[in-house]
Protein backbone atom coordinates (compact mmCIF):
# COMPACT_ATOMS: atom_id res chain seq x y z
CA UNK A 1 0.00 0.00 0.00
CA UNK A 2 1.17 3.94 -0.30
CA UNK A 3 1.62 6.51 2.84
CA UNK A 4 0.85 9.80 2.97
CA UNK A 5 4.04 11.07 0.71
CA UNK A 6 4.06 8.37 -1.77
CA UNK A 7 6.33 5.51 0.13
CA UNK A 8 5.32 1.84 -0.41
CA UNK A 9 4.72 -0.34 2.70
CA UNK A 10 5.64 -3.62 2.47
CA UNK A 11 2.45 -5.25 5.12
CA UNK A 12 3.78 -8.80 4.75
CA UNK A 13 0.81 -9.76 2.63
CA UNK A 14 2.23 -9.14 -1.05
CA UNK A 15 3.39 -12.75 -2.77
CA UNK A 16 6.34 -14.26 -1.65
CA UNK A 17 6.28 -12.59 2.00
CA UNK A 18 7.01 -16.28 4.04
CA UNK A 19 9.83 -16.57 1.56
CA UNK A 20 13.61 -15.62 1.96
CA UNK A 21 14.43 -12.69 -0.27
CA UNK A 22 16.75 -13.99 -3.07
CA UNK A 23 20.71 -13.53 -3.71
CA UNK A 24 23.08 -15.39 -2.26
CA UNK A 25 21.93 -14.56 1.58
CA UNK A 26 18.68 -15.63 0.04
CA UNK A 27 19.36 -19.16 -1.09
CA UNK A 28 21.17 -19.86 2.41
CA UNK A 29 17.94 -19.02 4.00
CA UNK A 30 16.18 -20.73 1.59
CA UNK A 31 18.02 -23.64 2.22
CA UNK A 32 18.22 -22.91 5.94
CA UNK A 33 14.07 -22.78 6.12
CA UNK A 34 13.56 -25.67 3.69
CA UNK A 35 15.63 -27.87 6.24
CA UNK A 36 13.68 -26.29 9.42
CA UNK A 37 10.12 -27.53 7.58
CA UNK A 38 12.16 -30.65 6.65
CA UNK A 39 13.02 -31.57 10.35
CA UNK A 40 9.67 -30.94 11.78
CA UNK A 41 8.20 -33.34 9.46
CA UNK A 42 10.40 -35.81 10.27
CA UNK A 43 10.45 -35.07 14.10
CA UNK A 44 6.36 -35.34 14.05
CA UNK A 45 6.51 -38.30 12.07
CA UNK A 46 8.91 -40.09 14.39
CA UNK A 47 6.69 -38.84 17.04
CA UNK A 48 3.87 -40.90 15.85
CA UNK A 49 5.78 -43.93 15.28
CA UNK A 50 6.90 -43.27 18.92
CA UNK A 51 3.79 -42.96 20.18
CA UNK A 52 2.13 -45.75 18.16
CA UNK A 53 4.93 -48.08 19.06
CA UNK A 54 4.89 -47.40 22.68
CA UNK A 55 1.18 -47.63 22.92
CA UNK A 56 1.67 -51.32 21.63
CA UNK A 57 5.12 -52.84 23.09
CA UNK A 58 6.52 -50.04 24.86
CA UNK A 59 5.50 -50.67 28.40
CA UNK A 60 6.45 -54.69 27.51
CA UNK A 61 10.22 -53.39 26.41
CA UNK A 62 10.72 -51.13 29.11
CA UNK A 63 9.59 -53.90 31.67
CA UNK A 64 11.83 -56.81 29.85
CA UNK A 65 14.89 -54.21 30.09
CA UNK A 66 13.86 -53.64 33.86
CA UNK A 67 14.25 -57.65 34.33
CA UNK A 68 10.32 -57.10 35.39
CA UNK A 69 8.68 -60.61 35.41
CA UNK A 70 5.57 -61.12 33.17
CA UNK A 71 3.48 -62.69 35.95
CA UNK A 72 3.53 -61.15 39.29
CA UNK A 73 2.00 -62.67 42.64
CA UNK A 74 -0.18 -60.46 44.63
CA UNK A 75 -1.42 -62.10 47.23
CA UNK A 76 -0.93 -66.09 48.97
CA UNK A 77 -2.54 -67.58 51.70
CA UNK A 78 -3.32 -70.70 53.23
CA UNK A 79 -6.69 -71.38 55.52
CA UNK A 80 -5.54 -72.65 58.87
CA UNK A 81 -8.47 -71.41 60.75
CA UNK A 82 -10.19 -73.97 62.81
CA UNK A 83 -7.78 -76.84 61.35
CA UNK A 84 -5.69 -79.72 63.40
CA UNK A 85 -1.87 -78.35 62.39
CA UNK A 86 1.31 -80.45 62.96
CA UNK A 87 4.72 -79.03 64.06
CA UNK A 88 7.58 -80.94 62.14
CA UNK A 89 10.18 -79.76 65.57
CA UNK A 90 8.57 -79.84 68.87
CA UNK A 91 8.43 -76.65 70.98
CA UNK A 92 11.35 -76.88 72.95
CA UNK A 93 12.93 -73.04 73.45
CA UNK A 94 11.46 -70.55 76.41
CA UNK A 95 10.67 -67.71 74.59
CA UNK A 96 8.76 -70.33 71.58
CA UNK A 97 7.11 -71.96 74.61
CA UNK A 98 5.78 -68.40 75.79
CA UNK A 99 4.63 -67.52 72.54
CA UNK A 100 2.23 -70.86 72.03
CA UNK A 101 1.32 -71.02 75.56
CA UNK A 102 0.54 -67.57 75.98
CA UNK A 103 -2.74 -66.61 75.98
CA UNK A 104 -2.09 -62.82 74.69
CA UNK A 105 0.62 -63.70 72.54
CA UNK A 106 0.93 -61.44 68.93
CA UNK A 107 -0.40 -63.06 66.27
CA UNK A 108 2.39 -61.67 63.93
CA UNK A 109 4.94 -63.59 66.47
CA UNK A 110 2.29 -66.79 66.53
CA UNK A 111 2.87 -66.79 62.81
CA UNK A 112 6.41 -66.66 63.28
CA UNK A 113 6.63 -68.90 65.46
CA UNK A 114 4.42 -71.75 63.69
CA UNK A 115 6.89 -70.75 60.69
CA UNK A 116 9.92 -71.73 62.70
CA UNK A 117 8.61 -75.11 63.37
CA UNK A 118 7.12 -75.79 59.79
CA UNK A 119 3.65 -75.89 61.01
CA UNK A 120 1.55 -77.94 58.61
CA UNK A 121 -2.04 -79.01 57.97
CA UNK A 122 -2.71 -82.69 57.94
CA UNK A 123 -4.19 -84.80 54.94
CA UNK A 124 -5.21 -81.88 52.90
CA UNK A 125 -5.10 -78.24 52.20
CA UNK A 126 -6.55 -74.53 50.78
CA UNK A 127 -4.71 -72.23 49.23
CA UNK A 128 -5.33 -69.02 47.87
CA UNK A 129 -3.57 -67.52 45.21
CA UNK A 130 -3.64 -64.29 43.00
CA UNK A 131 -1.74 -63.61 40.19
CA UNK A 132 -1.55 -59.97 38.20
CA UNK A 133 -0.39 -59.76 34.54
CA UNK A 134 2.54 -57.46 34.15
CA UNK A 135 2.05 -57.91 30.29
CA UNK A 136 -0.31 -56.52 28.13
CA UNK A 137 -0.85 -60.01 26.91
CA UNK A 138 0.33 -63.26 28.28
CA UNK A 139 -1.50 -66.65 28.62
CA UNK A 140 -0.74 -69.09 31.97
CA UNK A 141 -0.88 -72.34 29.90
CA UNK A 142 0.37 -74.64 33.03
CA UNK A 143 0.56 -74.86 36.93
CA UNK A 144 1.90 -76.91 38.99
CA UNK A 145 3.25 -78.28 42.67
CA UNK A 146 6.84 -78.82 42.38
CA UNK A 147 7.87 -81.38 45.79
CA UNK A 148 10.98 -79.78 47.28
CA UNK A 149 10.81 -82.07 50.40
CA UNK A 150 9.71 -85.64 50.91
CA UNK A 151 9.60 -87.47 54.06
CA UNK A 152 7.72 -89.25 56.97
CA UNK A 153 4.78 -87.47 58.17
CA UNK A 154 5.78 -84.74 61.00
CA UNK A 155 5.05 -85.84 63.94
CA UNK A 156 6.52 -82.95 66.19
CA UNK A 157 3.48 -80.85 68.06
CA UNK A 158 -0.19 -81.71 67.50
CA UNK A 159 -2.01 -78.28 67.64
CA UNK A 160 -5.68 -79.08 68.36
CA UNK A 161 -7.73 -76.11 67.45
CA UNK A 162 -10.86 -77.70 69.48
CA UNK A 163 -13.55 -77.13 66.98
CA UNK A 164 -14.17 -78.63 63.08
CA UNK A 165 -13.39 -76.40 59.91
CA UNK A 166 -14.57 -77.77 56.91
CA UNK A 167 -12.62 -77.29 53.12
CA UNK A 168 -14.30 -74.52 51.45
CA UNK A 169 -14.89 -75.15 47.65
CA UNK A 170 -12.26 -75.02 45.29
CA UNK A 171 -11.39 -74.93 41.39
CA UNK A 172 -8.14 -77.08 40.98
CA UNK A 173 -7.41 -79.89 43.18
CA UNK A 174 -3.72 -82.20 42.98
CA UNK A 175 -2.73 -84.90 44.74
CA UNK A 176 0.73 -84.95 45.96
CA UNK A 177 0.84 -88.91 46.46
CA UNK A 178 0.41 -89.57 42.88
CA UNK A 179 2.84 -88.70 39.65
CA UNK A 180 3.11 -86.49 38.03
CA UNK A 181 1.43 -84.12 40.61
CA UNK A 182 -1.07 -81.73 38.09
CA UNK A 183 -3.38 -80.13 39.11
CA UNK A 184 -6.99 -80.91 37.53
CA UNK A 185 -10.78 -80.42 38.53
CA UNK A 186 -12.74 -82.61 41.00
CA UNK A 187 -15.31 -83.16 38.08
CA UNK A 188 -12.04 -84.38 35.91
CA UNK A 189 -9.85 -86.25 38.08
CA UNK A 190 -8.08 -88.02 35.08
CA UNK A 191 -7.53 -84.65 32.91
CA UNK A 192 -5.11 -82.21 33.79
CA UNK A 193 -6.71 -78.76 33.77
CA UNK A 194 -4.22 -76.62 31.83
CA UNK A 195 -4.09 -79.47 28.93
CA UNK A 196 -7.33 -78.06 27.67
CA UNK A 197 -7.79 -74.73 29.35
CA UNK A 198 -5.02 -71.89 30.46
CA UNK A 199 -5.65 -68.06 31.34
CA UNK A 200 -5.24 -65.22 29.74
CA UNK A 201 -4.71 -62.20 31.28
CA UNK A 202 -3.85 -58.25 30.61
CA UNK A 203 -1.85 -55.65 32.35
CA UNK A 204 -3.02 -55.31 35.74
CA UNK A 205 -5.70 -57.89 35.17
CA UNK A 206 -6.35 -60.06 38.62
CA UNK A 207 -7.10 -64.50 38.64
CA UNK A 208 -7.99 -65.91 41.66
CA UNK A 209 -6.85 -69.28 42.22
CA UNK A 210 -8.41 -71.47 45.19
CA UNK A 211 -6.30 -74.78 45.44
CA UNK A 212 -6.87 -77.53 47.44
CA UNK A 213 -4.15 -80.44 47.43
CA UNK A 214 -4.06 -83.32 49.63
CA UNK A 215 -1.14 -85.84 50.84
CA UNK A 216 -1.88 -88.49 53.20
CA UNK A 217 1.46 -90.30 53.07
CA UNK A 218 4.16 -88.33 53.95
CA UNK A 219 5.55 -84.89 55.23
CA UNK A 220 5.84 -82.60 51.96
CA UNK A 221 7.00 -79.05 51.23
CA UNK A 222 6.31 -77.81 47.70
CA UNK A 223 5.99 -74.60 45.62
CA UNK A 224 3.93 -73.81 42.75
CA UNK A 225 5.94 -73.33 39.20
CA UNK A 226 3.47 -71.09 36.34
CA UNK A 227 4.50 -71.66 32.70
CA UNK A 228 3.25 -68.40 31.27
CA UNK A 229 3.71 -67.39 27.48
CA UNK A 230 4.52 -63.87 26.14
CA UNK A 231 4.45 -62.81 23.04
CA UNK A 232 8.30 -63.65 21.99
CA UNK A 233 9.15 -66.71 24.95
CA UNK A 234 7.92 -68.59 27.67
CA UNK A 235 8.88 -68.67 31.22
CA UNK A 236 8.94 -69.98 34.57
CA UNK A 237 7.50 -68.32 37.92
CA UNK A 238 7.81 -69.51 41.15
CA UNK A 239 5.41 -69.20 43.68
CA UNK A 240 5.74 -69.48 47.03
CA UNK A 241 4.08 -69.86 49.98
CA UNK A 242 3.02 -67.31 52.44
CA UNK A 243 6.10 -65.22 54.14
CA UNK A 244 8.52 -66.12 51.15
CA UNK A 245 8.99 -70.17 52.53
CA UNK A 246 7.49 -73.39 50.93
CA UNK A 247 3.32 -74.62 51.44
CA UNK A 248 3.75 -77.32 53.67
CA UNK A 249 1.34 -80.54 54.09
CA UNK A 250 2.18 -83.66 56.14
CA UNK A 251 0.42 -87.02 56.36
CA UNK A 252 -1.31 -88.44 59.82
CA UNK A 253 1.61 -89.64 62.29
CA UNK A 254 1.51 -92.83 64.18
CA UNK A 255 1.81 -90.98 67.49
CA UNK A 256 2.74 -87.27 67.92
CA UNK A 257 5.94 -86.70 70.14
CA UNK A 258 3.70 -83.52 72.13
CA UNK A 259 0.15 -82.29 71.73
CA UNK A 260 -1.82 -79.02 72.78
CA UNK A 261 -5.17 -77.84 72.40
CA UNK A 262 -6.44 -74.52 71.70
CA UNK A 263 -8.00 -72.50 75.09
CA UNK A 264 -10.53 -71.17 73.42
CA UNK A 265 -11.11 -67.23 74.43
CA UNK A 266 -7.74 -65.31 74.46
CA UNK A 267 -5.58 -67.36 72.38
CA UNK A 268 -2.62 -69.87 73.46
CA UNK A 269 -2.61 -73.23 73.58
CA UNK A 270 -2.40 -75.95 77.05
CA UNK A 271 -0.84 -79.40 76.77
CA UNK A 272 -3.14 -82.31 76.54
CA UNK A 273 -2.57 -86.05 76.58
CA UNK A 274 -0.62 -87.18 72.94
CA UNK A 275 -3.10 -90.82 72.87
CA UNK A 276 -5.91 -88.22 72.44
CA UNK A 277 -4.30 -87.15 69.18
CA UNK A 278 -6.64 -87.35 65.89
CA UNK A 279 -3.97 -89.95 64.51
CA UNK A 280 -6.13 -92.51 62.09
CA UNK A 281 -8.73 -91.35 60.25
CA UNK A 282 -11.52 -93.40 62.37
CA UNK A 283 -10.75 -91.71 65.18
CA UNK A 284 -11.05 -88.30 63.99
CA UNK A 285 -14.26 -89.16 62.78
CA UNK A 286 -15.04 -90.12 66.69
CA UNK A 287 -17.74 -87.88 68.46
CA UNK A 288 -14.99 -86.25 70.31
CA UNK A 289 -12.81 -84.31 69.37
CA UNK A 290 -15.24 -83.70 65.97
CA UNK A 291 -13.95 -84.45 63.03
CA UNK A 292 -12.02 -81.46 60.59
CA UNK A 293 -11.18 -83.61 57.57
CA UNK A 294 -13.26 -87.54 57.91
C-alpha cells in the first residue's frame, strides 16, 4: 500500500512474503528454512511412530529391560483357621514356649513362630492364590506343585484347634501322592486342567486361584511353578508360599511326640494327653474331638 508522501509499505501480505528474499543470503535461508520444515516433518513423524509403538510394546520393552517378570503374585494364603496343624520340631525353646502357651501372645509372632517349626495341615489343604499380569498379553498355559521335600509325616506338636473347619470349595485340586502331581478339577480327576484350558490375562488384570491339594502319606514341602507365554518366549515363575517359605502338608503320624489344644477365648494353647491325638482317620471321625477332615 502507499503513505501519505508516496512511500510503499511492504504489510507482509504481497506474494512471496514467508519466503527468503533472493541472492546469495537468500538461497542460504532458503536452504536454511527448507531444512527447518524438513526436520519438523520428520520429528512429528517419528513422534507418531513413537507414540504408536509405545502404545503397543513399549511398556512390555521397558519392563523386559527392567528384568520385570511377566506374571507377578499379589497375594498367597493358606486357611488354617479352625484346622488340626502339625509341628515338624517340637516346641522346645522358652521364649517359643511363651509364645504358644501364651494366651495374649501377637499373632504376627504366633505366625512366626508356627513358621519356625514348619507348622503344617494334615491330609489336605486350601490355598489361595492371585496372580496380576505385568504384560499386556500373556496366557498361563500350566501350573503346577513342584515337591521340594519328601519325608515321613511330621510328627513334632499336635495343635488341636478344638472345633471342626470344613474345606471350602475349590477350582483345581492335585494330589501330591500320585505322579506327576497336576493339578486338575474334582469333576475331571483323570484330565489335567491346563491341557485343555489356560488363562489369559492383561496388564493389571487379577485370577484368583483357590487350590486344594491333599497328601496323606508323607511330610511334603512344595511350591507352585506357572509356565506363562509372552508374546516372543515362555517362562517360569515360582510361587511361594506365604512369608517367602514353601506350602507345607504332612500325612497323619503314628503318634505325635507332644500335643496341645487350643484354650478357646484369648488365644494360646495348654498341653493335653498325645493318645488323644486325631492320629487314624476313624478316630477323627469319633464324636470327640469332631472331626475337621473324615
Amino acid at each position: 500500500m502507499t503513505g501519505k508522501k508516496g512511500a510503499t509499505v511492504d504489510d507482509g501480505h504481497g506474494e512471496g512474503a514467508a519466503q527468503p528474499a533472493a541472492g546469495p543470503g537468500g538461497w542460504k535461508a532458503a536452504r536454511a528454512w527448507t531444512a527447518g520444515v524438513a526436520s519438523a516433518t520428520l520429528i512429528a513423524a517419528i513422534g507418531v511412530v513413537f507414540t504408536a509403538w509405545y502404545t503397543a510394546s513399549g511398556p512390555d520393552t521397558i519392563d523386559r529391560v527392567r528384568g520385570g517378570p511377566p506374571l507377578t503374585v499379589g497375594h498367597v494364603a493358606v486357611d488354617y483357621d479352625e484346622r488340626p496343624l502339625v509341628l515338624r520340631e517340637p516346641v522346645t525353646t522358652p521364649a517359643d514356649r511363651a509364645i504358644l502357651l501364651g494366651r495374649a501372645a501377637d499373632p504376627a509372632d504366633v505366625t512366626a513362630m508356627l513358621a519356625r517349626h514348619h507348622v503344617a495341615t494334615i491330609g489336605d489343604m486350601t490355598a489361595t492364590v492371585v496372580l496380576v499380569g505385568n504384560r499386556s498379553s500373556l496366557r498361563i498355559i500350566d501350573i503346577k506343585p513342584r515337591v521340594l521335600t519328601r519325608a515321613p509325616p511330621a510328627q513334632g506338636a499336635y495343635l488341636n484347634p478344638g472345633s471342626a473347619g470344613q474345606t471350602g470349595t475349590v477350582e483345581l485340586f492335585a494330589d501330591l501322592d500320585r505322579r506327576p502331581v497336576r493339578f486338575v478339577t474334582k469333576k475331571e480327576l483323570r484330565t489335567p486342567y491346563f491341557r485343555t484350558k489356560q488363562i489369559d490375562l492383561k496388564r493389571d488384570e487379577r485370577v484368583t486361584l483357590s487350590l486344594s491339594i491333599v497328601g496323606k502319606t508323607a511330610y511334603y514341602e512344595f511350591d507352585l511353578v506357572a509356565t506363562v507365554l509372552t508374546a516372543d518366549k515362555s517362562e517360569e515363575i515360582v510361587i511361594h508360599g506365604p512369608g517367602g517359605v514353601p506350602f507345607r502338608l504332612t500325612g497323619r503320624a503314628s503318634s505325635y511326640r507332644t500335643a496341645y489344644r487350643a484354650t478357646g477365648y484369648g488365644g494360646g494353647w495348654v498341653p493335653m494327653p498325645t493318645d488323644q491325638t486325631c492320629t487314624t482317620s476313624d478316630k477323627c471321625c469319633s464324636p470327640a474331638p469332631p472331626p475337621s477332615s473324615c
